[in-house]
N, C-alpha and C. Protein backbone atom coordinates (compact mmCIF):
# COMPACT_ATOMS: atom_id res chain seq x y z
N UNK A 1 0.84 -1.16 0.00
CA UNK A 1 0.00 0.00 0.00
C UNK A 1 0.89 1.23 0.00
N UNK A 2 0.33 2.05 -1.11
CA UNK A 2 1.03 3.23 -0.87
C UNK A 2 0.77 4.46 0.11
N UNK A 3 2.14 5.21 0.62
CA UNK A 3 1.72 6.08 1.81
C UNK A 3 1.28 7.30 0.89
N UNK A 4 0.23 8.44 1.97
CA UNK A 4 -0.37 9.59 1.31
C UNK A 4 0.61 10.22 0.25
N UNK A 5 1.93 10.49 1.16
CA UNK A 5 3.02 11.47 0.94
C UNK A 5 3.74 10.96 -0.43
N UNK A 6 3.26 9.71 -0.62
CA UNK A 6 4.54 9.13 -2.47
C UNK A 6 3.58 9.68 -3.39
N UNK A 7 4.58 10.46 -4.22
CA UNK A 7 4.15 10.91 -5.67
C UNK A 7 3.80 12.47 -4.85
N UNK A 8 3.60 13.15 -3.73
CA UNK A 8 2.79 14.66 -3.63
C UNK A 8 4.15 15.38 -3.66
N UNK A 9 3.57 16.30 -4.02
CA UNK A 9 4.82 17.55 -4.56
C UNK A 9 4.29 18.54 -3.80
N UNK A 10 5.47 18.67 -2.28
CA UNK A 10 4.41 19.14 -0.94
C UNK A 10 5.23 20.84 -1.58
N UNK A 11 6.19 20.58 -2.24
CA UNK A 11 7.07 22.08 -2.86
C UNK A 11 6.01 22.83 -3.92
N UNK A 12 5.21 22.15 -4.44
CA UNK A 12 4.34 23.22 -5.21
C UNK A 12 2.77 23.39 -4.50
N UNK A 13 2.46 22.79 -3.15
CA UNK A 13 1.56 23.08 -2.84
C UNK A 13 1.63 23.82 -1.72
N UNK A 14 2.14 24.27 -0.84
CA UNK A 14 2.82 25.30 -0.12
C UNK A 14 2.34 26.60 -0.82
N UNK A 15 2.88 26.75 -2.10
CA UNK A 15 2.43 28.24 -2.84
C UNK A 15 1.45 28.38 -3.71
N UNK A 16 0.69 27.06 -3.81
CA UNK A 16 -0.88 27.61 -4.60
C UNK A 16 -1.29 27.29 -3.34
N UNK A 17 -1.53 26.75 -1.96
CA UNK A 17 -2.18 26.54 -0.99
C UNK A 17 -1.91 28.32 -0.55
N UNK A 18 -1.10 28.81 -0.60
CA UNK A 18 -0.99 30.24 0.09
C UNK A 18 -1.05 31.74 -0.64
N UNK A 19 -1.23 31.11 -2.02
CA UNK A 19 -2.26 32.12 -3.03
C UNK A 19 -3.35 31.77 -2.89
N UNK A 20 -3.91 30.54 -2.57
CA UNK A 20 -5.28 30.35 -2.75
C UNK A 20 -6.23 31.12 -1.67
N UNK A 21 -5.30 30.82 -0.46
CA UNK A 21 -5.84 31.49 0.59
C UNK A 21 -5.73 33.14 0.94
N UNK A 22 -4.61 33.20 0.31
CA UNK A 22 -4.49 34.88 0.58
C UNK A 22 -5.69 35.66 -0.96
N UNK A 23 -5.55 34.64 -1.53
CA UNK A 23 -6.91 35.17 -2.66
C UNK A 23 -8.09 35.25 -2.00
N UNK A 24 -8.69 34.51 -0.88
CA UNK A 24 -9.96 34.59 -0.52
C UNK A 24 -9.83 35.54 0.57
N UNK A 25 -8.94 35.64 1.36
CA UNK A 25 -8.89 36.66 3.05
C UNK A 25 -8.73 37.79 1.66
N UNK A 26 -8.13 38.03 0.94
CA UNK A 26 -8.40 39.52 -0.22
C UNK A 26 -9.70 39.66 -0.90
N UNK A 27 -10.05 38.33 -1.52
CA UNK A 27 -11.28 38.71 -2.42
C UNK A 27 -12.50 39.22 -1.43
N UNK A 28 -12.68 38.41 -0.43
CA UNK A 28 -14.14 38.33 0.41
C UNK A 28 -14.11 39.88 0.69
N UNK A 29 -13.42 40.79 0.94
CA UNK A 29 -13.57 42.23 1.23
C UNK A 29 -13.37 42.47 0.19
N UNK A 30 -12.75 42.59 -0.28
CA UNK A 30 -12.81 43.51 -1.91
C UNK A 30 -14.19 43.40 -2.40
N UNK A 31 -14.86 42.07 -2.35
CA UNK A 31 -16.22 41.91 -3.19
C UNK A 31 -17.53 42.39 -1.71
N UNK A 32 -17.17 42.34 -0.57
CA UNK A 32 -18.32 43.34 -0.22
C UNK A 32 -18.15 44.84 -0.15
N UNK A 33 -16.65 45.10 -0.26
CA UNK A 33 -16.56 46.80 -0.56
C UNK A 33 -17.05 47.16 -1.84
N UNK A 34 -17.25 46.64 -2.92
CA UNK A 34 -17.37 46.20 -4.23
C UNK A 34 -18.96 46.39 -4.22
N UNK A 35 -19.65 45.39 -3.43
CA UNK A 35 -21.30 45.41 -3.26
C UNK A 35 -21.56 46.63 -2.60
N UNK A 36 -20.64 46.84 -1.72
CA UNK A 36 -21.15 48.16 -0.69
C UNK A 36 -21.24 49.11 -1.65
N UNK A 37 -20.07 49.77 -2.16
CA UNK A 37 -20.49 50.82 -3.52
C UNK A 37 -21.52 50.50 -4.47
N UNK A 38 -21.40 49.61 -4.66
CA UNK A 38 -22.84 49.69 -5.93
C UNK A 38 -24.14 49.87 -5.31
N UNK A 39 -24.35 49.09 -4.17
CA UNK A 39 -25.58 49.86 -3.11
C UNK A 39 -25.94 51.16 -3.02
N UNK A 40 -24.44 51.85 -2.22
CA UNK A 40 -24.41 53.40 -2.57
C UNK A 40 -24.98 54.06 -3.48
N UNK A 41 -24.51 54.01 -4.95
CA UNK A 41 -24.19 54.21 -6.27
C UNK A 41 -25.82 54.23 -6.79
N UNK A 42 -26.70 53.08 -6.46
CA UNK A 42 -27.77 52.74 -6.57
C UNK A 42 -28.95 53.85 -5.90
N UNK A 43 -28.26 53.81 -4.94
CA UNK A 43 -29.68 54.31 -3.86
C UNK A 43 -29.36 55.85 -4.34
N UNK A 44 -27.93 56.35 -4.46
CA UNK A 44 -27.69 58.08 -4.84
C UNK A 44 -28.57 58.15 -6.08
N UNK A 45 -28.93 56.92 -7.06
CA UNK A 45 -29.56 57.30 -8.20
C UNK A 45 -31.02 56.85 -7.95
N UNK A 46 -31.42 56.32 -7.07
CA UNK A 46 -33.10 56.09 -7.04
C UNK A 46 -33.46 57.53 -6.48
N UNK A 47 -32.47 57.89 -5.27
CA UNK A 47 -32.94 58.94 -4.69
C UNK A 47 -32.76 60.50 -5.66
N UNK A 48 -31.76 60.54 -6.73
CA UNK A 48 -31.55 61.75 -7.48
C UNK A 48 -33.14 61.88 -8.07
N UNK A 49 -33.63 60.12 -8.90
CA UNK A 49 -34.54 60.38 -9.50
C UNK A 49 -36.05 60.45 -8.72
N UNK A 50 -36.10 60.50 -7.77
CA UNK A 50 -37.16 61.12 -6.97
C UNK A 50 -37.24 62.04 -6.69
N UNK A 51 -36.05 62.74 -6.43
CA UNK A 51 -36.00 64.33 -6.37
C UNK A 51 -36.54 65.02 -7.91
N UNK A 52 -36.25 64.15 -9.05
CA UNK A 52 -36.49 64.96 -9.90
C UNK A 52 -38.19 64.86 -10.44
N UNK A 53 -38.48 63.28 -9.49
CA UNK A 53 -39.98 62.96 -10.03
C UNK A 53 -40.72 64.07 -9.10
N UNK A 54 -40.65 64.44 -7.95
CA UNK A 54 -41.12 64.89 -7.01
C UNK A 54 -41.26 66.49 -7.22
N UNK A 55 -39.87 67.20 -8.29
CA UNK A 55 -39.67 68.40 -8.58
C UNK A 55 -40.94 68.72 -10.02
N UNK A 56 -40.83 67.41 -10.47
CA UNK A 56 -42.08 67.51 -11.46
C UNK A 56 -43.68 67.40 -11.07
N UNK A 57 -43.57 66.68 -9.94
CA UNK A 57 -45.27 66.63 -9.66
C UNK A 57 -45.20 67.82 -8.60
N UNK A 58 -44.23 68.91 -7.88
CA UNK A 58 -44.55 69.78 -7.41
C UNK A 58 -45.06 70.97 -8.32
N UNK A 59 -44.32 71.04 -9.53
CA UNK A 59 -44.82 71.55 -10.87
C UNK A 59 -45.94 71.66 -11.18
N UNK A 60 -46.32 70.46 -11.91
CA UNK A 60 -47.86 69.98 -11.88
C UNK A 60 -48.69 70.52 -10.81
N UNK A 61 -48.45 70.81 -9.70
CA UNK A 61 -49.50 70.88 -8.74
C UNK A 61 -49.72 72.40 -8.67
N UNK A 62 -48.82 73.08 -8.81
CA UNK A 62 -48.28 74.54 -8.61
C UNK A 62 -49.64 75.18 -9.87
N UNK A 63 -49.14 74.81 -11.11
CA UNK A 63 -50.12 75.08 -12.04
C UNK A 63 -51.38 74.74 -11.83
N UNK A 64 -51.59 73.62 -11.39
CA UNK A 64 -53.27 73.30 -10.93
C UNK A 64 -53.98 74.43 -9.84
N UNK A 65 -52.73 74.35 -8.97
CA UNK A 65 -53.75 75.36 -7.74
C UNK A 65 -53.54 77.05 -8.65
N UNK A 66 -52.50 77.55 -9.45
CA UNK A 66 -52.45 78.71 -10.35
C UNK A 66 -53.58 78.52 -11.44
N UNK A 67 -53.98 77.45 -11.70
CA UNK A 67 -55.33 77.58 -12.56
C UNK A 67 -56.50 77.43 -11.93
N UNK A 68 -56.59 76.75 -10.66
CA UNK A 68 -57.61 76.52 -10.25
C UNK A 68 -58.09 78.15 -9.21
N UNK A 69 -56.72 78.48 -8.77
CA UNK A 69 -57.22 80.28 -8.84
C UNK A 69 -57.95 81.13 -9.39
N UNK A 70 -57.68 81.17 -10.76
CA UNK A 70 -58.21 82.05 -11.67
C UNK A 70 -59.52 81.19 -11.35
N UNK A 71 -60.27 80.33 -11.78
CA UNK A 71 -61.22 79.73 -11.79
C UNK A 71 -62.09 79.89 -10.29
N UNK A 72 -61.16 79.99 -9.24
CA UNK A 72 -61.95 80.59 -8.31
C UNK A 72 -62.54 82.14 -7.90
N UNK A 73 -61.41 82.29 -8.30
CA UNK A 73 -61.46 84.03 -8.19
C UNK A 73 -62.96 84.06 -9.41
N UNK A 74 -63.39 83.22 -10.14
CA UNK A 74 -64.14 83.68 -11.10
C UNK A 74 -65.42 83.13 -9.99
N UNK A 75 -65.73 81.83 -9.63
CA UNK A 75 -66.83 82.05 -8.99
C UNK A 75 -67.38 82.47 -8.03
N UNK A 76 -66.17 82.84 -7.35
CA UNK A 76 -66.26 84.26 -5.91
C UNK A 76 -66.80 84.93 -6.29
N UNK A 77 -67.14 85.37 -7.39
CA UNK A 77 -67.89 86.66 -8.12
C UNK A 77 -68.94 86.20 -9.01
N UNK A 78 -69.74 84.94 -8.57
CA UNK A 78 -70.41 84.66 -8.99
C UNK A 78 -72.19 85.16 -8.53
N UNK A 79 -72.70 85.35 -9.29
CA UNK A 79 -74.24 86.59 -8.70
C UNK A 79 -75.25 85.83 -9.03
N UNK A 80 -76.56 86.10 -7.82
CA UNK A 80 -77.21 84.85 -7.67
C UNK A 80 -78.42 84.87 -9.18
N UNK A 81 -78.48 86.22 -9.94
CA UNK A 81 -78.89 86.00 -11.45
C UNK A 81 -78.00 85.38 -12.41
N UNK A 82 -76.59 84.78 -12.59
CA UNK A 82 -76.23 84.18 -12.87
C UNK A 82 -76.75 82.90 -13.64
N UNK A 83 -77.05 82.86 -14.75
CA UNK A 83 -77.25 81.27 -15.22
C UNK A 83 -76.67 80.56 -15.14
N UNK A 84 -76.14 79.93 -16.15
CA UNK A 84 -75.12 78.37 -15.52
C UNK A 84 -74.23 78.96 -16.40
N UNK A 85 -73.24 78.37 -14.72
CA UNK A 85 -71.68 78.17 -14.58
C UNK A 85 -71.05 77.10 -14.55
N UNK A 86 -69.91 77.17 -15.26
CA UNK A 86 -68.83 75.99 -15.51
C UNK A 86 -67.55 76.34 -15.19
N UNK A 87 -67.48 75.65 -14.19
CA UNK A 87 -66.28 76.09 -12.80
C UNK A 87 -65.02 75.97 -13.39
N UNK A 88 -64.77 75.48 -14.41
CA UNK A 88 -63.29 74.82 -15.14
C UNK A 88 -62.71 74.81 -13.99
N UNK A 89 -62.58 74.10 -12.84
CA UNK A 89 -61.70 73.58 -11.78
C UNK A 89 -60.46 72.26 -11.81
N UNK A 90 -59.68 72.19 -11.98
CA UNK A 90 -59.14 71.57 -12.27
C UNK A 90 -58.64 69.95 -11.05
N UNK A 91 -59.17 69.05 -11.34
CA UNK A 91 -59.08 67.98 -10.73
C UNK A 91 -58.39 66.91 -11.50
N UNK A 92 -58.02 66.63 -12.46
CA UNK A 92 -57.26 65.92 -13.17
C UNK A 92 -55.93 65.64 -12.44
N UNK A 93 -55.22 66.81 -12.57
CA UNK A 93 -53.76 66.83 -12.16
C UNK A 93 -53.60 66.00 -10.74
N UNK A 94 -54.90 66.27 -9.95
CA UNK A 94 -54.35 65.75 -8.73
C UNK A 94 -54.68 64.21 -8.78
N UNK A 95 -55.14 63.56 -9.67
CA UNK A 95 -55.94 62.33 -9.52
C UNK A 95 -54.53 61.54 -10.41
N UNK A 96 -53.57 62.63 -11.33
CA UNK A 96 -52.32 61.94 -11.52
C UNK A 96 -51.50 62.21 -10.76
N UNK A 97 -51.00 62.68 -10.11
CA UNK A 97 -50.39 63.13 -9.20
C UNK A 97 -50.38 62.00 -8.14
N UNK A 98 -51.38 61.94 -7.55
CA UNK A 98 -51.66 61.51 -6.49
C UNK A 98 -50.90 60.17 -5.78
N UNK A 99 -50.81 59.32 -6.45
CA UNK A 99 -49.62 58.29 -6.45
C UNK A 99 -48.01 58.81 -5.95
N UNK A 100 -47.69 60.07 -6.86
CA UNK A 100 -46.28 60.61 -6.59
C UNK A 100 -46.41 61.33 -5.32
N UNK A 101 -47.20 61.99 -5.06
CA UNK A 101 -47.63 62.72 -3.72
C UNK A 101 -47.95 61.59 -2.28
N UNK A 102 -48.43 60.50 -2.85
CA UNK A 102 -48.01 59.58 -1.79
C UNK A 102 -46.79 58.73 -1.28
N UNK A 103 -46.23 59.19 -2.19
CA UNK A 103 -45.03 58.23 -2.26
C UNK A 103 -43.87 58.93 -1.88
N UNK A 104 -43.79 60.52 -2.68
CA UNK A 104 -42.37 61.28 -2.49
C UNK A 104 -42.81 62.51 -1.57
N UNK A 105 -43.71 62.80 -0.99
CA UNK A 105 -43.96 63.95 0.07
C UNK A 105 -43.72 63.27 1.37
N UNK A 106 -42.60 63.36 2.17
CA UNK A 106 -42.62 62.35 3.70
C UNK A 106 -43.48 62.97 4.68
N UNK A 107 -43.69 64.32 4.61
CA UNK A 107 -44.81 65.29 5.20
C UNK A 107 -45.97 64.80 5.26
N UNK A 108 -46.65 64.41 6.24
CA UNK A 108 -47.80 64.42 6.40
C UNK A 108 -48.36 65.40 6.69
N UNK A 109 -48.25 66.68 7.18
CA UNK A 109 -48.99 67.72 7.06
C UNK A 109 -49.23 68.28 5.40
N UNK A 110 -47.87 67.88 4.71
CA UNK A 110 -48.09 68.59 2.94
C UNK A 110 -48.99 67.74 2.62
N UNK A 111 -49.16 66.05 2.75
CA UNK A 111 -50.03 65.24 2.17
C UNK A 111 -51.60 65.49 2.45
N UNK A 112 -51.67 65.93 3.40
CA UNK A 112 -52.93 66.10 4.66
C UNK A 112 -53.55 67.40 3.84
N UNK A 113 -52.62 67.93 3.43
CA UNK A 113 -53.39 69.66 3.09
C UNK A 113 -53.70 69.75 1.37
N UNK A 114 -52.72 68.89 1.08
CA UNK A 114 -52.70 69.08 -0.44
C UNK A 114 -54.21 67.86 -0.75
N UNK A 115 -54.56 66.65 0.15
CA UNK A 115 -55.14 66.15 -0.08
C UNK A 115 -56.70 66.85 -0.15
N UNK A 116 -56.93 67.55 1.04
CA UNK A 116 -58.21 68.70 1.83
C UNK A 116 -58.40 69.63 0.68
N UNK A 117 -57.05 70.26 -0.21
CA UNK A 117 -57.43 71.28 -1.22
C UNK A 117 -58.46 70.67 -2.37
N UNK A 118 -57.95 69.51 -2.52
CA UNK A 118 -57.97 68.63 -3.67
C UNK A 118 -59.52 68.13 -3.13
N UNK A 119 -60.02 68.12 -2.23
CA UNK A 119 -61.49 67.69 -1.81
C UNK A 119 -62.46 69.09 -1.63
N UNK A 120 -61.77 69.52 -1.57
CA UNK A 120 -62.62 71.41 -1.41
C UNK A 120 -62.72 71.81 -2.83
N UNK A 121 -61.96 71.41 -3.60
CA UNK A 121 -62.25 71.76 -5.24
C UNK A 121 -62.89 70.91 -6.00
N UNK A 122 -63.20 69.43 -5.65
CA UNK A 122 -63.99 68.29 -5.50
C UNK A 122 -65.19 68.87 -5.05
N UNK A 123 -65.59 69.40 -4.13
CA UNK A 123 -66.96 69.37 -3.27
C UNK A 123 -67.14 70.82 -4.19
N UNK A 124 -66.63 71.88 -4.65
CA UNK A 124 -66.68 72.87 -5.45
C UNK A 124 -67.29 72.63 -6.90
N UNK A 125 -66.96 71.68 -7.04
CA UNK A 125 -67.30 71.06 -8.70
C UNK A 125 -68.65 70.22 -8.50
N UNK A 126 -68.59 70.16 -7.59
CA UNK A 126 -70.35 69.11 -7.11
C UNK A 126 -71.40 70.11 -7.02
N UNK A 127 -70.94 71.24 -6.14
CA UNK A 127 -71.91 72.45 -5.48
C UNK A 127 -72.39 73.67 -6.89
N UNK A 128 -70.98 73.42 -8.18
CA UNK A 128 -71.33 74.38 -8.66
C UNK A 128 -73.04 73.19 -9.96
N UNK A 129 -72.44 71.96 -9.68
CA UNK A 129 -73.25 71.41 -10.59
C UNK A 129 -74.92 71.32 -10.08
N UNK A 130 -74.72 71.61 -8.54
CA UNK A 130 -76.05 71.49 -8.13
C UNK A 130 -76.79 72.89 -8.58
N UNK A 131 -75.80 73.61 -8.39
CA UNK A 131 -76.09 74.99 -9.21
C UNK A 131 -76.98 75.43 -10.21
N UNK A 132 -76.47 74.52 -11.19
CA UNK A 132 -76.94 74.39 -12.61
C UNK A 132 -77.99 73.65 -12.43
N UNK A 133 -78.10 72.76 -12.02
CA UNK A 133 -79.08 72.07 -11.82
C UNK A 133 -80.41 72.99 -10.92
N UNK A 134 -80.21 73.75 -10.05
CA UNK A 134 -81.68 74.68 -9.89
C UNK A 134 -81.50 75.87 -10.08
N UNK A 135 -80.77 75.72 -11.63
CA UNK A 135 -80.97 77.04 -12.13
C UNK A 135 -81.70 77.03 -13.42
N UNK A 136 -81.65 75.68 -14.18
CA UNK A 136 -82.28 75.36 -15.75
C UNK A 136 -82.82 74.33 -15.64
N UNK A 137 -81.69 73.20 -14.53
CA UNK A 137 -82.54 72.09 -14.88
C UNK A 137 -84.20 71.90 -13.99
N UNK A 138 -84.27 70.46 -14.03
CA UNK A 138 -85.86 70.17 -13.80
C UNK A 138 -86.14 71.04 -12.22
N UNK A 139 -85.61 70.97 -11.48
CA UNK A 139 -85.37 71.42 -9.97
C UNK A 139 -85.63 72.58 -10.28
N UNK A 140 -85.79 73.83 -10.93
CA UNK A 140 -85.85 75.04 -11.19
C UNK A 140 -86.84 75.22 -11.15
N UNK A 141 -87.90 74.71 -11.58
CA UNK A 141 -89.24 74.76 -11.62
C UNK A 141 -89.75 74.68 -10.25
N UNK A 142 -89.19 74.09 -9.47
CA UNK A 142 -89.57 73.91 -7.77
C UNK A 142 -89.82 75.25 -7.36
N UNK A 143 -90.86 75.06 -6.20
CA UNK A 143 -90.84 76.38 -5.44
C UNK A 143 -89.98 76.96 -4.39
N UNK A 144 -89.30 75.47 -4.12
CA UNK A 144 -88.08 75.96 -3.06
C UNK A 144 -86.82 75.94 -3.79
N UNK A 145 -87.12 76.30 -5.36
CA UNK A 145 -85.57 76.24 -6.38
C UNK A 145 -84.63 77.40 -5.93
N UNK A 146 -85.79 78.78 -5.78
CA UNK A 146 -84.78 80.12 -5.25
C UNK A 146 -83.90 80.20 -3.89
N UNK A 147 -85.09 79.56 -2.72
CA UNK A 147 -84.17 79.17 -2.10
C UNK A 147 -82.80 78.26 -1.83
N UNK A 148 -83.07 77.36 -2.26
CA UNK A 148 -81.44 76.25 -2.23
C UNK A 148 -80.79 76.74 -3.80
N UNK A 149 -81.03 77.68 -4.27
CA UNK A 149 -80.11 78.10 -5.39
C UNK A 149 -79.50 79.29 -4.42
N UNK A 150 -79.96 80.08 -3.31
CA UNK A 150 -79.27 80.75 -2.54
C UNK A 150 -78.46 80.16 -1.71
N UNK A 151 -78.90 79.06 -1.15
CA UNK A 151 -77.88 78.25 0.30
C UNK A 151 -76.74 77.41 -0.78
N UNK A 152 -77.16 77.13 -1.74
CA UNK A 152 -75.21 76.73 -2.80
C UNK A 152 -74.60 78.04 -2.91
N UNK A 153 -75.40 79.04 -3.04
CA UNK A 153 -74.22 80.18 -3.66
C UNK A 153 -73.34 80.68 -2.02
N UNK A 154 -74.36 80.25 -1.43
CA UNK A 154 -73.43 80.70 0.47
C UNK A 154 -72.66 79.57 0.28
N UNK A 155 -73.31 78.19 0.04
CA UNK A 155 -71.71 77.37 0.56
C UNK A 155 -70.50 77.38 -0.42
N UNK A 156 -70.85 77.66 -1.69
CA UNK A 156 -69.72 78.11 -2.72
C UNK A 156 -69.27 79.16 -2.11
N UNK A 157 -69.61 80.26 -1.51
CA UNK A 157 -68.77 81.71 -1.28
C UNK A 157 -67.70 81.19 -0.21
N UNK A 158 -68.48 79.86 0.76
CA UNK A 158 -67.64 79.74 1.97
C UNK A 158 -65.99 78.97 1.10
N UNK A 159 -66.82 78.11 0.31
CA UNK A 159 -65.38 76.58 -0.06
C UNK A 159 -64.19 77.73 -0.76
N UNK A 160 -65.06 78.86 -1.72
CA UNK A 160 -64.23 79.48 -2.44
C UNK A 160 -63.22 80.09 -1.52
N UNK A 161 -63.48 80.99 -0.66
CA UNK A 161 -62.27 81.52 0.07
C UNK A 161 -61.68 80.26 0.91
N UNK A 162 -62.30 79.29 1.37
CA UNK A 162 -61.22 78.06 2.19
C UNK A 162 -60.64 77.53 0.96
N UNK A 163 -60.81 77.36 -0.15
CA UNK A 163 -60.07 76.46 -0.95
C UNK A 163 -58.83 78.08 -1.51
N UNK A 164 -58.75 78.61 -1.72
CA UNK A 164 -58.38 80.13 -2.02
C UNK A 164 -57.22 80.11 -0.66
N UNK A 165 -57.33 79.91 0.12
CA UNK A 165 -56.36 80.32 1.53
C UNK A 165 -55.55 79.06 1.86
N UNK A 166 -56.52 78.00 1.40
CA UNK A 166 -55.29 76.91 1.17
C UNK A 166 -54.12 76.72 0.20
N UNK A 167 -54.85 76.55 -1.62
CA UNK A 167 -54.19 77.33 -2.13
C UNK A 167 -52.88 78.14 -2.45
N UNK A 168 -53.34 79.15 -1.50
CA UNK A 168 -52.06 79.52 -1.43
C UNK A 168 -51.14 79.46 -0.44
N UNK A 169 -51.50 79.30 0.59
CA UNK A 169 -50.58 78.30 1.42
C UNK A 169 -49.69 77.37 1.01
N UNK A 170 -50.07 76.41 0.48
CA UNK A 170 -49.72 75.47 -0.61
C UNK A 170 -48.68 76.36 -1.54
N UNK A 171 -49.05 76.94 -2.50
CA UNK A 171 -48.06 77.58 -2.87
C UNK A 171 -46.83 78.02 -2.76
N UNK A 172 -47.26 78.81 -1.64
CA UNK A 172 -45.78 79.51 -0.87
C UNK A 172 -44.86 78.36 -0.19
N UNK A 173 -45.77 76.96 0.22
CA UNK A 173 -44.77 75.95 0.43
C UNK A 173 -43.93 75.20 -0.56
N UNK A 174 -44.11 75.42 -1.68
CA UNK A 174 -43.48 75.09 -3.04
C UNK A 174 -42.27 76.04 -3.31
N UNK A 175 -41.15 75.61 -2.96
CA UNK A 175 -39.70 76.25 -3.33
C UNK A 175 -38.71 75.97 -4.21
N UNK A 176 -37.65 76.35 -4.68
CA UNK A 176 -36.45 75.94 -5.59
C UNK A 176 -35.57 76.03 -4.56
N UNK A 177 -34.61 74.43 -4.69
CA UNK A 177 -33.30 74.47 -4.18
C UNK A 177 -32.59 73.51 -4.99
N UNK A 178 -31.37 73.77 -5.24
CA UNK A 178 -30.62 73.26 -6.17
C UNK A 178 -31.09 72.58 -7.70
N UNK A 179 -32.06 73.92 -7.90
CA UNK A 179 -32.34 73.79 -9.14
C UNK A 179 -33.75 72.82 -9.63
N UNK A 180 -34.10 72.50 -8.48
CA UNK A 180 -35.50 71.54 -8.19
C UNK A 180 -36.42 71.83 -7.82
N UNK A 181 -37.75 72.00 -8.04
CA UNK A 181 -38.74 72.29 -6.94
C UNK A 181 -38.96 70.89 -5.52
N UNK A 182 -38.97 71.88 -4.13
CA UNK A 182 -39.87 71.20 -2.92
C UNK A 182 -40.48 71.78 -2.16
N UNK A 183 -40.50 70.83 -1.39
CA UNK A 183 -40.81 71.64 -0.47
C UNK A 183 -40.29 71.91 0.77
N UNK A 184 -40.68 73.07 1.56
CA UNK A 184 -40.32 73.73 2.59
C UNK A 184 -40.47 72.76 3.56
N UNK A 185 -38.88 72.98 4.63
CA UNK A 185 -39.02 72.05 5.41
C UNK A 185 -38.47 72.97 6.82
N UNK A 186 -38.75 72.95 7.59
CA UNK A 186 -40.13 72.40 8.13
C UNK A 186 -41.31 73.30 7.62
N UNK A 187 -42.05 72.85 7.38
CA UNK A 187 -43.78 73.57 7.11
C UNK A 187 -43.50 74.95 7.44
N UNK A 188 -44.12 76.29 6.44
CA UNK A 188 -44.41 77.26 7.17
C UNK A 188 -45.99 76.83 8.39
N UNK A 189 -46.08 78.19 8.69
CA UNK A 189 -46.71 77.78 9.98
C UNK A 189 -48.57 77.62 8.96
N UNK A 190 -49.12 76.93 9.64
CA UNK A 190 -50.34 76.47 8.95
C UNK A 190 -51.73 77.53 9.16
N UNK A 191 -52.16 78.54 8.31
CA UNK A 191 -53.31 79.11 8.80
C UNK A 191 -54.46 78.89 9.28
N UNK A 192 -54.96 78.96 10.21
CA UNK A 192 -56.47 78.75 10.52
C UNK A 192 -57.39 78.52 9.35
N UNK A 193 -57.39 77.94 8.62
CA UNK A 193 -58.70 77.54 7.23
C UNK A 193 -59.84 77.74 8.03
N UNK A 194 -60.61 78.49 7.52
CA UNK A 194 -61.99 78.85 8.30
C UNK A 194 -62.82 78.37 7.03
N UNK A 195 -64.06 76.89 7.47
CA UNK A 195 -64.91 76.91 6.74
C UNK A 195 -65.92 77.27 6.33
């Protein structure tokens, strides 16, 4: 029987046994410093591109409440001989939006307020349709049409200035820094919304 040691060539295994090993005590850190940067590398670019998704749906929103202004300012001045009105209020933007606003605003007070605007211009677009409705449609003919065509134009006068003071609240919390729109951190201070 032959012993382990006949025929091994203990002179060439000495130095691939001690590359082999000094290859792994080297590689095993090299390849999680290796993973560690690309982690880094990764997250600096999910997070660049949220800043820039977030700089775009602050955009978007900026113009909605700047159009949905004009559109208020128009039915603030709306008179109870008035025929029918078409609020052009804008609710679209926020119904795309809305996903990015849940996702990239960490504010729950911005989410909380931007959500309330977005339901006050909602309940605005309902009130002005009831509008129309006892002003031409079948309801007009009613005898109590003059009256509840007066109690919408009071609760429109009220939503218009609360949606109007939010608004711009909202607004002024919309800033540029490094070339991006966000928002203000911490919150300016929050006004009393009177409904």
């Amino acid at each position: 029987m032959a012993t382990p040691s006949a025929g091994f060539d203990w002179s060439s295994f000495w130095p691939a046994f001690l590359a082999t090993a000094l290859g792994v005590l080297l590689g095993i850190p090299a390849g999680l410093l290796l993973n560690s940067w690309i982690q880094r590398l990764g997250t600096r670019r999910t997070h660049r591109a949220n800043r820039e998704r977030l700089s775009g749906t602050l955009l978007a929103l900026k113009v909605s409440i700047d159009s949905n202004r004009r559109s208020l300012m128009e039915l603030a001045r709306i008179s109870p001989t008035t025929g029918v009105f078409g609020s052009n209020l804008d609710l679209a933007t926020w119904d795309m939006v809305l996903p990015d606003v849940q996702a990239l605003v960490s504010s729950v007070e911005y989410r909380n307020n931007f959500a309330q605007y977005f339901q006050d211009i909602r309940s605005l677009v309902e009130l002005t349709r009831d509008l129309n409705t006892f002003t031409v449609g079948a309801n007009a003919a009613m005898d109590t049409a003059p009256g509840t065509r007066a109690g919408i134009l009071g609760l429109i006068s009220q939503r218009v200035s609360l949606a109007l003071a939010k608004g711009d609240w909202l607004k002024e919390q919309i800033v540029e820094a490094e070339g991006r729109l966000t928002l203000q951190e911490p919150p300016g201070p929050i006004p009393a919304f009177q409904a």
